[in-house]
Protein backbone atom coordinates (compact mmCIF):
# COMPACT_ATOMS: atom_id res chain seq x y z
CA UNK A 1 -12.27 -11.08 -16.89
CA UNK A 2 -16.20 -10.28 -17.05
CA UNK A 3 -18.15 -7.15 -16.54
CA UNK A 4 -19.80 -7.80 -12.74
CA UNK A 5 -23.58 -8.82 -12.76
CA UNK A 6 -24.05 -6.49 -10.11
CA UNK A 7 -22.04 -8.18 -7.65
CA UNK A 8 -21.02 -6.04 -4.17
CA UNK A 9 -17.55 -5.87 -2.81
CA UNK A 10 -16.45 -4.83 0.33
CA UNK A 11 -13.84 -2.40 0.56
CA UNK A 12 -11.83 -2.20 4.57
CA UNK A 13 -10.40 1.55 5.18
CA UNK A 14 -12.05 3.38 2.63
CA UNK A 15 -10.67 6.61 3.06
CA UNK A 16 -7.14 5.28 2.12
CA UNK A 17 -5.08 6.20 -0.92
CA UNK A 18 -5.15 2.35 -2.37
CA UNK A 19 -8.82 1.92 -1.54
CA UNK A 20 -10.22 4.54 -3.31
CA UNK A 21 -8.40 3.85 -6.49
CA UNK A 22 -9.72 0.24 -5.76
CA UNK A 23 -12.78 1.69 -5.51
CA UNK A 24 -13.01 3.67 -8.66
CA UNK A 25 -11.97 0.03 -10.42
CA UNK A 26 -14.52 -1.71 -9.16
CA UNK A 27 -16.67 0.71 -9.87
CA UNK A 28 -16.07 1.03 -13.72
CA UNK A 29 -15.96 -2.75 -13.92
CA UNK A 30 -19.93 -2.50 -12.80
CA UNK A 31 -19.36 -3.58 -9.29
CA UNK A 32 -21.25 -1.73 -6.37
CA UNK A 33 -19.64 -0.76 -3.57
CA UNK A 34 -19.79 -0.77 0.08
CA UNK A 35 -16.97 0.99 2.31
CA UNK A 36 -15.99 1.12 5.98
CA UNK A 37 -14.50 3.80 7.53
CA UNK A 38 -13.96 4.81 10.87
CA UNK A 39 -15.97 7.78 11.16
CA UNK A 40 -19.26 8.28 9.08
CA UNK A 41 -18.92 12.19 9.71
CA UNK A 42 -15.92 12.29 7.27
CA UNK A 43 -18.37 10.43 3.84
CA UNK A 44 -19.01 14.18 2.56
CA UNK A 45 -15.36 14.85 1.97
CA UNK A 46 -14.63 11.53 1.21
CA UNK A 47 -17.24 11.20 -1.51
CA UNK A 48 -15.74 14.96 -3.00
CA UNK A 49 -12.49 13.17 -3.02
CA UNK A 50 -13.37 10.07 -4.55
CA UNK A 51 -15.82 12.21 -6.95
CA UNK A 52 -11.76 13.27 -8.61
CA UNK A 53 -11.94 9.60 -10.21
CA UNK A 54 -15.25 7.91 -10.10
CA UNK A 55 -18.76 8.36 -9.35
CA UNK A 56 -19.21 8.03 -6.02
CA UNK A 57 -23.05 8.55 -5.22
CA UNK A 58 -23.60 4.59 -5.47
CA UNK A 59 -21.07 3.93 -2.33
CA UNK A 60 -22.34 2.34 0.71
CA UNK A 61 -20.20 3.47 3.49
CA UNK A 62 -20.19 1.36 6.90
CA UNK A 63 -18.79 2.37 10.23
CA UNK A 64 -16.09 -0.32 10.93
CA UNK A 65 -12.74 0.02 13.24
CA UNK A 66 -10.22 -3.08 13.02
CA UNK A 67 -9.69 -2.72 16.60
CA UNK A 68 -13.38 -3.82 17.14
CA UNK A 69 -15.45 -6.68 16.36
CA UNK A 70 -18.51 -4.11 15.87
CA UNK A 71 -20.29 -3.98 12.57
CA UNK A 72 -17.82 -6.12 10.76
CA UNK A 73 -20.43 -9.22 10.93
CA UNK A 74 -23.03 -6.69 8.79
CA UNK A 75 -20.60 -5.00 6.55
CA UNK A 76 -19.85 -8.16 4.49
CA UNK A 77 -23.12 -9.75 4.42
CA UNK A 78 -24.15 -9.97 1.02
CA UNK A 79 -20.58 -9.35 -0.62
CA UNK A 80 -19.33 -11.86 -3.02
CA UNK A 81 -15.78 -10.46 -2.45
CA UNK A 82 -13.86 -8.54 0.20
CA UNK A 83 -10.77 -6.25 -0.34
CA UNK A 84 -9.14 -5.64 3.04
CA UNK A 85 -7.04 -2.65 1.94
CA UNK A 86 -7.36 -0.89 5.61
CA UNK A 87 -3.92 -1.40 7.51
CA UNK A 88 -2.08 1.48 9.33
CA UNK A 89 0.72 3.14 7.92
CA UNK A 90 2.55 5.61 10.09
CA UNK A 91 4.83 8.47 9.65
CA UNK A 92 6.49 8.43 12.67
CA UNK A 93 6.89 4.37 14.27
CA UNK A 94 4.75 3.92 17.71
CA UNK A 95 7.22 3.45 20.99
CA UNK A 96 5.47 0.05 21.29
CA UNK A 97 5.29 -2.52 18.32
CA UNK A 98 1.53 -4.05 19.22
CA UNK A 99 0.10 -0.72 18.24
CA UNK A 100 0.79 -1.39 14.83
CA UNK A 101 0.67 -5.42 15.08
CA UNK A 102 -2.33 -5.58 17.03
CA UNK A 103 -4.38 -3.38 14.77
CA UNK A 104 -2.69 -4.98 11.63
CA UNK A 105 -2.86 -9.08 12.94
CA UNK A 106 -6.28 -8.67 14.09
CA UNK A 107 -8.12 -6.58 12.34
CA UNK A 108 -6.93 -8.60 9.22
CA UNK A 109 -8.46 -11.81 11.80
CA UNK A 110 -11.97 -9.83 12.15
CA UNK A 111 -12.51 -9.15 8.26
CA UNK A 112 -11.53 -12.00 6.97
CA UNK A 113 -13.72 -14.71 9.88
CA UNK A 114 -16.53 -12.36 9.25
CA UNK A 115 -16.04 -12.75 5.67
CA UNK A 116 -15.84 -16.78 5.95
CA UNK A 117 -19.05 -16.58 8.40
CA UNK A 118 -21.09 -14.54 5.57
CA UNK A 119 -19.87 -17.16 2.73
CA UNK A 120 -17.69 -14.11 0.91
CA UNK A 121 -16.75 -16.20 -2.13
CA UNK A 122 -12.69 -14.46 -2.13
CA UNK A 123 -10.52 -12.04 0.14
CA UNK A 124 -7.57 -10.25 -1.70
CA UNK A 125 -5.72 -8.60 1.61
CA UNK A 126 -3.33 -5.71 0.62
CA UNK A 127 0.08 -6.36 2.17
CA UNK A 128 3.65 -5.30 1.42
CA UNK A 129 6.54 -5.32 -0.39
CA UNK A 130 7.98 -4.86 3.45
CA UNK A 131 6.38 -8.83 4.35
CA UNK A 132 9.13 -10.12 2.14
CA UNK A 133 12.24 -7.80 1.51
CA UNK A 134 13.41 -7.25 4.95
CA UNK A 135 15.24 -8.69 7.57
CA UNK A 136 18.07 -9.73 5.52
CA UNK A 137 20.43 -7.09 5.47
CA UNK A 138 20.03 -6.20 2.14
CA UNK A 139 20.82 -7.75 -1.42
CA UNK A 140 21.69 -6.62 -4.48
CA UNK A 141 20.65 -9.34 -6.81
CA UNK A 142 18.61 -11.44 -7.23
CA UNK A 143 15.72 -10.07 -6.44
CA UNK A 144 13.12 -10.92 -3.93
CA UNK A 145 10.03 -12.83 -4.88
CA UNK A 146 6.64 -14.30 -3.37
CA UNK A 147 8.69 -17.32 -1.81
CA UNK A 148 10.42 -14.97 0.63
CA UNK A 149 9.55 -13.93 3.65
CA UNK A 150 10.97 -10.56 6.41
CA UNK A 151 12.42 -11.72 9.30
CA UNK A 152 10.58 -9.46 11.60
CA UNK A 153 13.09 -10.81 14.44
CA UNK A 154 15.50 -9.10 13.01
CA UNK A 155 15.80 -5.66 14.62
CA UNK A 156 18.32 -4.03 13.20
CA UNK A 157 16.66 -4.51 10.06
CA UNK A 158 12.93 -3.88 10.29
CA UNK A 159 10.92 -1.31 11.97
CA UNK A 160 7.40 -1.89 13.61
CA UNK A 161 5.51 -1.00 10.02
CA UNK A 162 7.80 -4.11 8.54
CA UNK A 163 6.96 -6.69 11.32
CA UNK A 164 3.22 -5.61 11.63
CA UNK A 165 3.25 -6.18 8.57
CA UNK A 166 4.88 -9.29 8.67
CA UNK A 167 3.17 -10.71 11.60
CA UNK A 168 -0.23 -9.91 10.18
CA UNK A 169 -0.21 -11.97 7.00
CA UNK A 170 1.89 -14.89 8.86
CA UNK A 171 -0.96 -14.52 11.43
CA UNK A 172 -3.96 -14.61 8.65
CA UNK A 173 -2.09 -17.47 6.95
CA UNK A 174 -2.25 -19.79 9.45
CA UNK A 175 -5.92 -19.16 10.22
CA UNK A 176 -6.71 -19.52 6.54
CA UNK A 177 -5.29 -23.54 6.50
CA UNK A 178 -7.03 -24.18 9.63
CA UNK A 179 -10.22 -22.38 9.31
CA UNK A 180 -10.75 -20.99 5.96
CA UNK A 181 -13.27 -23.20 4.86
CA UNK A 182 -14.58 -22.28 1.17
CA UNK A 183 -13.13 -19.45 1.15
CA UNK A 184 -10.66 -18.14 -1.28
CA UNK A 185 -7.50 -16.29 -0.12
CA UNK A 186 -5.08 -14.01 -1.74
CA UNK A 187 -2.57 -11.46 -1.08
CA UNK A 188 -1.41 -8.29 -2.80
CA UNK A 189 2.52 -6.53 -2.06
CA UNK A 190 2.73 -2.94 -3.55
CA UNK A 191 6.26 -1.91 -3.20
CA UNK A 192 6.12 2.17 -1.88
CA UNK A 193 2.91 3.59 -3.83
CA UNK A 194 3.36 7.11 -6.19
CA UNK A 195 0.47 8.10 -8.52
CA UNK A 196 -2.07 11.00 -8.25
CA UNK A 197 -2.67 12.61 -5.49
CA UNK A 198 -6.55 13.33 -5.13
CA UNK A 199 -6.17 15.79 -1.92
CA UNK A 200 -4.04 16.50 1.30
CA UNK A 201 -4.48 13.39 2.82
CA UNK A 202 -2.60 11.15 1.21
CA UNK A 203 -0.69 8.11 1.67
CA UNK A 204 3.08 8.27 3.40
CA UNK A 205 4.65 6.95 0.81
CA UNK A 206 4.13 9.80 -1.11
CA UNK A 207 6.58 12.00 0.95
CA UNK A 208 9.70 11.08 -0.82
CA UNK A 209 8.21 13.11 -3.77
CA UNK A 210 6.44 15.71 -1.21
CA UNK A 211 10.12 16.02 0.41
CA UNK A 212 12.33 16.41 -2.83
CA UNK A 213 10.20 19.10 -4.10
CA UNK A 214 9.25 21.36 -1.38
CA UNK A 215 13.55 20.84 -0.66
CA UNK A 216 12.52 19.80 2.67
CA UNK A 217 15.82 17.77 3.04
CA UNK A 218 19.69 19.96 2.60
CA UNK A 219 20.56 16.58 0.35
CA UNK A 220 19.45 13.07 -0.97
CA UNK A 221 20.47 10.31 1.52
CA UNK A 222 21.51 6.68 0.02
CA UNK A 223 17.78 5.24 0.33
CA UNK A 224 15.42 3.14 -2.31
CA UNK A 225 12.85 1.77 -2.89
CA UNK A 226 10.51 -0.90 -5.65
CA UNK A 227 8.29 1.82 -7.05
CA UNK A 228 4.69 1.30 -8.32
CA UNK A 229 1.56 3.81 -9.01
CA UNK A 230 -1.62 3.35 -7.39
CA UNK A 231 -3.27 2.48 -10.30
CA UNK A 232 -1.45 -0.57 -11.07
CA UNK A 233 -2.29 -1.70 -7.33
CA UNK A 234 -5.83 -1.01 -8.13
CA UNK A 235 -5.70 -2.89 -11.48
CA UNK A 236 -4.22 -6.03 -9.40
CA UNK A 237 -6.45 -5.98 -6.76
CA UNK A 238 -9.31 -6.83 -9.49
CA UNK A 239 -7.18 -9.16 -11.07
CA UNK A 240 -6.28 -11.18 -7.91
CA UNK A 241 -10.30 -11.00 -7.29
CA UNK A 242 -11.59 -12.35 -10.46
CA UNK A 243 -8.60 -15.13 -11.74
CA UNK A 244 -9.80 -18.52 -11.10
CA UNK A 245 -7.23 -21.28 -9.32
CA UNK A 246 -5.34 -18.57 -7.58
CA UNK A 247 -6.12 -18.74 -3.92
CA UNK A 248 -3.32 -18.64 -1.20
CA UNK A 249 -1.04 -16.55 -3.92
CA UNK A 250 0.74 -13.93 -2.77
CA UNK A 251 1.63 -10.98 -5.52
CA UNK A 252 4.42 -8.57 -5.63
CA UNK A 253 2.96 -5.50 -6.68
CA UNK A 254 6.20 -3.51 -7.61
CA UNK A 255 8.24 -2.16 -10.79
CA UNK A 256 11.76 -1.19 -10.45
CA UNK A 257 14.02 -0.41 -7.45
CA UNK A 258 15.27 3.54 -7.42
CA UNK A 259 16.98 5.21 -5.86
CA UNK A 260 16.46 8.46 -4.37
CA UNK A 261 19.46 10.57 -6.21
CA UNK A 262 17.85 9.00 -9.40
CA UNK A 263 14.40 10.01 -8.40
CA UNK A 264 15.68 13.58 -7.66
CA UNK A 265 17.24 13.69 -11.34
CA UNK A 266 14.50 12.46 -13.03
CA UNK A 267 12.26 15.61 -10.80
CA UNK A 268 14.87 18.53 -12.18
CA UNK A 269 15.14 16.71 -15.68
CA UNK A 270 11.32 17.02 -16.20
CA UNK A 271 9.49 19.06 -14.53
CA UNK A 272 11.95 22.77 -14.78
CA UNK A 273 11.39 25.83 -12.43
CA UNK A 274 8.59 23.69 -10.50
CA UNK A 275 11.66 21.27 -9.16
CA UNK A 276 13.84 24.39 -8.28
CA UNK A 277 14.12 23.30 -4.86
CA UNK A 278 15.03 19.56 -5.60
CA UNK A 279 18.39 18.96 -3.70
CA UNK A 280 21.17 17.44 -6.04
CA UNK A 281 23.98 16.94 -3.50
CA UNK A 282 24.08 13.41 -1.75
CA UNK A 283 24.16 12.98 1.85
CA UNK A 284 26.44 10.93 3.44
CA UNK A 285 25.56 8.14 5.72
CA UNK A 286 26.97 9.47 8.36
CA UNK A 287 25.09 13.11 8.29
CA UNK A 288 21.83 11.05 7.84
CA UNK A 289 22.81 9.00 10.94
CA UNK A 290 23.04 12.47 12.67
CA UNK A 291 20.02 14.13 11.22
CA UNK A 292 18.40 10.88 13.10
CA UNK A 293 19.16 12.14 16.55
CA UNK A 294 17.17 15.00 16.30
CA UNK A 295 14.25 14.01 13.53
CA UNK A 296 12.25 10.77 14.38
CA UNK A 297 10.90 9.92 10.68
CA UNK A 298 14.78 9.54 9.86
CA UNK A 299 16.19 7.58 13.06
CA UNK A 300 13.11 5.28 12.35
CA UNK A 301 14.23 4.54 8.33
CA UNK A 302 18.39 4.92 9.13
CA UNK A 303 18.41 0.85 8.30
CA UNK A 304 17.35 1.68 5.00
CA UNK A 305 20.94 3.32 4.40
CA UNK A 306 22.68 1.92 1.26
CA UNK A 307 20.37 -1.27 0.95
CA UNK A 308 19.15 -1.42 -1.79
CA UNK A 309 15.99 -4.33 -2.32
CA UNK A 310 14.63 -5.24 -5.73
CA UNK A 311 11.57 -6.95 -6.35
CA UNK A 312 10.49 -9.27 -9.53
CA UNK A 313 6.97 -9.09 -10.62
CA UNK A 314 7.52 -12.00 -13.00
CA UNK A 315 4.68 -13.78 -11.26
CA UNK A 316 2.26 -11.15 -11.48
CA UNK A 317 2.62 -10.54 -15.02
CA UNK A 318 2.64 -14.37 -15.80
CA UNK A 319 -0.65 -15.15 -13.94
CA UNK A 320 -2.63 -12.28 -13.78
CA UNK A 321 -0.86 -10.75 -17.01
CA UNK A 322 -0.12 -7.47 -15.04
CA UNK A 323 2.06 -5.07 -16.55
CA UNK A 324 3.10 -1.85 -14.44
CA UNK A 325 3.71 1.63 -16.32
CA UNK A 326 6.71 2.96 -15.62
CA UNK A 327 8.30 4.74 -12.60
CA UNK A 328 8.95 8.01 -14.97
CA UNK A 329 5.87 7.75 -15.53
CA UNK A 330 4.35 7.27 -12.07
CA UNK A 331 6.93 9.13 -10.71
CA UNK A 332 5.92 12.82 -12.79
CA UNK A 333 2.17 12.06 -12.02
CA UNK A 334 3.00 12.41 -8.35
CA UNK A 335 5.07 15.48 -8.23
CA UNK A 336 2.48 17.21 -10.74
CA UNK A 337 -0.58 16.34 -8.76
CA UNK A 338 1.28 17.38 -5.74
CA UNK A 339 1.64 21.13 -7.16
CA UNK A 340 -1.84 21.10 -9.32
CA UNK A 341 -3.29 20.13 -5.65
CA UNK A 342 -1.02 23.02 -3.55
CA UNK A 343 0.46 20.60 -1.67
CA UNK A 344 4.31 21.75 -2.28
């Protein structure tokens, strides 16, 4: 893959965790840059953050809301490529399921028609791990791959994030073979994201290290997850931008499933007195269930109980020759950024 001639790129939700490691890619491959976010007010602070692992001074930043057709028609004018990274990802799951869907389905709708409508050569769309995995009860082996799908009726098995999720890239499918056009489609499935932390606000699915080491939780319930570092998601969104013959893929982003007692081990093994507070005893399903009654970020994940969900990135590595560092590895990056930053 070439060095860009200058080419811009449009980044959606540039204040996120993915997009600015995106961002810092795109900018070392020669790219420029041009950002939306929400609110211009908050570009000073962002630019300090992103200034952690690139040089930001070259950004363009655009005022742009998914839940508004304003401004989208101008931000990718001009762009020969479009990463839609924004999407929302909550702590705590809305009381209604179309404030995640409707943000998530068409939002995804207004970047990538504006992008068509500007003659954007290729959109890579950040999904999820959670569009494919879910829905199923669970399963042990073999893993999931790009040919499944979440069945987001499911309820006992999904929460909004997982059929927002869902819905969206069904949704953004079916507009692509009916109205793409020339333009090139493909999407990206990070499995929960670790990696450096760059300040406080940082992605959700960084908690799980946040939680073990500040010994927010009296014990380690019987959850997992397909763990990958924010780099490697960065490193495939470029990838899934610049391979020729590739359009309508779809991408698992993800290394190995773990689970939490294992990621608790490998925090006391390695990291000392800073993982003092790391709980070691396991919780049993049943306390969790309780602990759900009173604490809604638990009741909202208690389907995640003993399920464990592994991913194969045989794909990825095959066609875009992507090869993920390791969970250790991603794993201690987290936890140390999250003390060097005085976050625990």
């Amino acid at each position: 893959m070439s060095q860009s001639s200058g080419e811009t790129v449009l980044v959606t939700g540039g204040s996120g965790y993915i997009a600015g490691f995106v961002i810092a890619a795109l900018i070392a491959k020669g790219y420029k840059v041009r950002a939306t976010i929400r609110d211009l007010a908050k570009v000073p602070q962002l630019r300090t953050t992103l200034s952690k692992i690139t040089d930001p001074s070259g950004i363009e930043f655009i005022a742009a809301d998914l839940n508004s057709d304003a401004n989208w028609a101008q931000a990718v004018v001009g762009c020969t490529y479009v990463q839609h990274v924004a999407s929302p990802l909550p702590t705590v799951n809305p009381k209604n399921d179309d404030d995640l869907v409707r943000p998530a389905r068409d939002g995804a709708l207004r970047v990538i028609r504006a992008a068509r409508d500007a003659g954007v050569k290729r959109v890579v769309m950040t999904a999820s791990v959670a569009c494919m995995v879910y829905g199923h009860g669970g399963r042990a082996s073999p893993p999931f791959t790009e040919v499944d799908w979440t069945d987001e009726t499911n309820l006992s098995d999904t929460s909004a994030y997982e059929r927002s999720k869902t819905i969206a890239e069904r949704a953004v499918r079916a507009w692509f073979a009916k109205e793409g056009g020339t333009l090139e489609f493909v999407t990206i499935h990070p499995g929960l994201v670790f990696g450096p932390v760059l300040g406080s606000d940082f992605s959700a699915s960084i908690e799980a290290v946040k939680k073990l080491l500040e010994g927010s939780v009296p014990g380690i319930p019987r959850m997992g997850w397909p763990l990958v570092d924010v780099r490697d998601v960065a490193d495939m969104h470029i990838s899934a931008m610049l391979t020729p013959g590739i359009s309508g893929e779809r991408f698992i982003a993800a290394s190995d499933f773990w689970w939490m007692k294992d990621l608790a081990a490998l925090l006391k093994r390695r990291l000392g007195p800073a993982a003092r507070k790391v709980p070691t005893m396991s919780l049993p399903d049943f306390l969790v269930r309780l602990a759900g009654r009173f604490d809604p970020v638990v009741r909202d994940r208690l389907f995640e109980l003993g399920q464990q969900r592994p991913v194969s990135h045989e794909k990825a590595t095959r066609m875009l020759g992507w090869v993920p560092r390791s969970v250790e590895e991603s794993a201690i990056t987290t936890a140390q950024s999250l003390i060097a930053e005085k976050l625990v």
